[in-house]
Structures are given as structure tokens and as C-alpha cells.
Protein backbone atom coordinates (compact mmCIF):
# COMPACT_ATOMS: atom_id res chain seq x y z
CA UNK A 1 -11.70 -26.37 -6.45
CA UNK A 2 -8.01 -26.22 -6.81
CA UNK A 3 -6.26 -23.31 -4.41
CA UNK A 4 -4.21 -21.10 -6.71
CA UNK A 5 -2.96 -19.39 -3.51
CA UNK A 6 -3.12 -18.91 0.46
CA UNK A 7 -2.17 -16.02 2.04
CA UNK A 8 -1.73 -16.44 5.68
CA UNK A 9 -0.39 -14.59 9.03
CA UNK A 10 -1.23 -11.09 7.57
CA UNK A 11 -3.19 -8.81 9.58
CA UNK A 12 -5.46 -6.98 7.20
CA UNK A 13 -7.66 -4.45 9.56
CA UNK A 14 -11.01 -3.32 9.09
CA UNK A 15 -11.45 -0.38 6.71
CA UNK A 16 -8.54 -1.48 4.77
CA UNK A 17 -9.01 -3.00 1.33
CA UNK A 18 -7.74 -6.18 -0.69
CA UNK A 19 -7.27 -5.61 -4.39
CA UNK A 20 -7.17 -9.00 -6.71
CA UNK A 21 -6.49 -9.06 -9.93
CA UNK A 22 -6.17 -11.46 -12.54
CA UNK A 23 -7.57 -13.24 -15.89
CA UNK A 24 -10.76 -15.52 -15.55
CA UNK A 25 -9.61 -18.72 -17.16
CA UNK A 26 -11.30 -19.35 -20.90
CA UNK A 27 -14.08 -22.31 -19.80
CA UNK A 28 -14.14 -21.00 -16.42
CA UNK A 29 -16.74 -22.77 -14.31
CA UNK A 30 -16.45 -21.28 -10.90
CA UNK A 31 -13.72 -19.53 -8.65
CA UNK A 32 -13.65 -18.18 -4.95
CA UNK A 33 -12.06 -15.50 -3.48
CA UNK A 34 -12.26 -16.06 0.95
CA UNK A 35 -11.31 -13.59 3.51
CA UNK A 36 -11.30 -14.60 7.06
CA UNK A 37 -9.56 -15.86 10.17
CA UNK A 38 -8.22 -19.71 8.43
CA UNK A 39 -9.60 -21.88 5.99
CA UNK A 40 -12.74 -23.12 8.18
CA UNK A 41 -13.38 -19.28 9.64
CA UNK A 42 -14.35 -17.08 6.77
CA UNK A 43 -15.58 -13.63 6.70
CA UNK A 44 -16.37 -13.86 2.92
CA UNK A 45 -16.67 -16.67 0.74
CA UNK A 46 -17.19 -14.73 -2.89
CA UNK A 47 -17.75 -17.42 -5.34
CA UNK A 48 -18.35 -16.74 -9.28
CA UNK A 49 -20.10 -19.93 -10.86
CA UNK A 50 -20.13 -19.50 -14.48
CA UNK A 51 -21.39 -23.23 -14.78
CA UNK A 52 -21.13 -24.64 -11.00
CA UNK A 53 -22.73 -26.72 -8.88
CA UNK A 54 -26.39 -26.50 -11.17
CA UNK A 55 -26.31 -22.94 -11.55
CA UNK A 56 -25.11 -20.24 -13.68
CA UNK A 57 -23.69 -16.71 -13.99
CA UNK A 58 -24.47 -16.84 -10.41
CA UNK A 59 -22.43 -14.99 -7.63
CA UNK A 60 -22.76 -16.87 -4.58
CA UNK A 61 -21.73 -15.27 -0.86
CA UNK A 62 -21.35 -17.01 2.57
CA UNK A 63 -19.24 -17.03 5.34
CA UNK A 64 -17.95 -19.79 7.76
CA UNK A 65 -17.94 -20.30 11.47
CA UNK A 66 -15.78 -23.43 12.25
CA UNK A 67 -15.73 -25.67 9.43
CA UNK A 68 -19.93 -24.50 9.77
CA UNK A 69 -21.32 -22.92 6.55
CA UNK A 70 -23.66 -19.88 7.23
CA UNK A 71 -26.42 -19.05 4.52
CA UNK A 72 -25.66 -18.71 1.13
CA UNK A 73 -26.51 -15.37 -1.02
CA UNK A 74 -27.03 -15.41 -4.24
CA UNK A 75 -26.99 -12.54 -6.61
CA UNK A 76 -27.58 -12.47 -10.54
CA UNK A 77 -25.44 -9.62 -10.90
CA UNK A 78 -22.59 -11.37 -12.94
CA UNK A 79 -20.23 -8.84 -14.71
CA UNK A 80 -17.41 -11.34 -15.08
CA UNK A 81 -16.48 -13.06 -18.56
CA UNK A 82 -14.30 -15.74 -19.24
CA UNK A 83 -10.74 -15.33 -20.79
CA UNK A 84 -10.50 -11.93 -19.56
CA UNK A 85 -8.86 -9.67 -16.95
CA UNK A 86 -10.91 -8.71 -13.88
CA UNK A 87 -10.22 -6.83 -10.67
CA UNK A 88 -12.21 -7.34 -7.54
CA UNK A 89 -11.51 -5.18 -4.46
CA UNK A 90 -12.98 -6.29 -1.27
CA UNK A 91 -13.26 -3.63 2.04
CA UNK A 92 -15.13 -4.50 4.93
CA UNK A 93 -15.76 -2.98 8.44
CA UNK A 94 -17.56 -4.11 11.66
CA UNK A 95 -20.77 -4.40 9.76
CA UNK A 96 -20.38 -5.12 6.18
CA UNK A 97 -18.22 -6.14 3.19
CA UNK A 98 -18.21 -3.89 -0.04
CA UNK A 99 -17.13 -5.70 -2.81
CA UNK A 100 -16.50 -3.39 -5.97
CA UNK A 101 -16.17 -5.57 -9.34
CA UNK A 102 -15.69 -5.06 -13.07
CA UNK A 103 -18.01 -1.71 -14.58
CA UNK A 104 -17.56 -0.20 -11.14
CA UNK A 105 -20.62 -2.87 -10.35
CA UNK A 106 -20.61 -2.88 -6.38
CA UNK A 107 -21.91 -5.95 -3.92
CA UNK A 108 -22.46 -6.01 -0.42
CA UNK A 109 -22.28 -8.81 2.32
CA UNK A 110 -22.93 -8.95 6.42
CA UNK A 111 -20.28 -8.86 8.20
CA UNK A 112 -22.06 -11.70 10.43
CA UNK A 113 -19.52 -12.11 13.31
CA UNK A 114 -18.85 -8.36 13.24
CA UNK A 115 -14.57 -9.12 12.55
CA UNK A 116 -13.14 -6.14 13.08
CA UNK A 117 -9.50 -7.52 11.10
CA UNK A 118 -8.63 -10.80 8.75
CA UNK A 119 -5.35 -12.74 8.51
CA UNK A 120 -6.11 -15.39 5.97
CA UNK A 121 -6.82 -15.13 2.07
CA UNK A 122 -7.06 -17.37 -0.31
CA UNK A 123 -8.30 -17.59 -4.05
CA UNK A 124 -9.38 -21.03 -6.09
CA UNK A 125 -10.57 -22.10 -8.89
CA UNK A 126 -10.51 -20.97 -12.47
CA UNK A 127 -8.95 -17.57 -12.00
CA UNK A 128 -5.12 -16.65 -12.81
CA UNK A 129 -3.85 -14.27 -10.32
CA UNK A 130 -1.65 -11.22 -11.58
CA UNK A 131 -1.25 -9.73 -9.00
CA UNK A 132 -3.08 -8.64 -5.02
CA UNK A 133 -2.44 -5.38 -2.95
CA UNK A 134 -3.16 -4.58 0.60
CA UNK A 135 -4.06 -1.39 1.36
């Protein structure tokens, strides 16, 4: 999956949010959005998979623990559609990650290693960013 971009040496605090938006690519298979520490620490992996590794209109969740993968969720809640705009806003606390996606859909995800702030974002794959805001 190609990295579209890397955000690093922020400090983004728990109970603060991250707003993404952009345009799913026409043909999208898959994109990720990950929130964490660095690249092999993640709080959230949030990967979309449209037509991705044998499944489809699947949203898969994880998080990483040096370079180690954690168990995946799955959910079949898919409101995304290729070729157009979507917004995804992630918050987390101690405990949990709220994600709240397109038709005010909402997800949620452990907060497994209970991070209390993030300095690393990135987003890959088939997904155009417009714009992201820290808040």
C-alpha cells in the first residue's frame, strides 16, 4: 500500500480528535488510516478493503505493538463508496477509539495499550487526502 502521507512529531492527546478528509479513489481496493506512537507502534490501524486481501466491503481494525500485529476486527459496516468524498474523524481516550464515518455511522476500537496521547499518523492506499485537522 503506497503512503500518501506521514505525519510525525505531533503530540495529539487523548480526548482530542483527528479529522481526515478526502476522495476515495474510483477502483479503490483498500486504504488505511494509522494512529499511534511510529510506523511499527499503532494505536489504530483503520483499513477499508473494498476488494483486498480476499475480502470485501470489509472494515478491518488492529493495532501494533513493535512491528507485532494484535488481532484483527472486522466489521461489515462499510459506508464508503468509491470516487467520492468521505470524512473520517477518529477520537480516542485511555480506553477506546470512536471512529465517526460517512451517514454519521460510528465504530469503536480498544484502546489495547491504554495510550493516553499519539504522535504519528499516516494514511495509504487508495484515498486522496484534501485536507486533516487536529483538534
Amino acid at each position: 500500500m503506497d503512503v500518501k502521507l506521514v505525519v510525525s512529531q505531533v503530540k495529539i492527546k487523548a480526548g482530542e480528535y483527528i479529522k481526515v478528509n478526502g476522495t476515495v479513489m474510483p477502483g479503490a481496493k483498500s486504504f488505511a488510516v494509522n494512529l499511534g506512537q511510529n510506523a511499527s507502534d499503532l494505536i489504530l490501524h483503520f483499513n477499508p478493503r473494498f476488494h483486498s486481501h480476499g475480502e470485501t466491503k470489509t472494515i478491518v481494525m488492529n493495532s501494533m505493538a513493535c512491528g507485532e500485529w494484535g488481532e484483527e476486527m472486522r466489521e461489515s459496516l462499510f459506508p464508503f463508496q468509491q470516487g467520492e468524498e468521505t470524512t473520517i474523524c477518529i477520537f480516542f481516550d485511555k480506553n477506546e477509539l470512536k471512529m465517526k464515518l460517512p451517514g454519521d455511522q460510528t465504530l469503536s476500537f480498544p484502546n489495547r495499550r491504554g495510550q493516553e496521547s499519539a504522535g504519528f499518523l499516516s494514511v495509504n492506499g487508495d484515498f486522496r487526502i484534501r485536507s486533516i485537522e487536529f483538534d
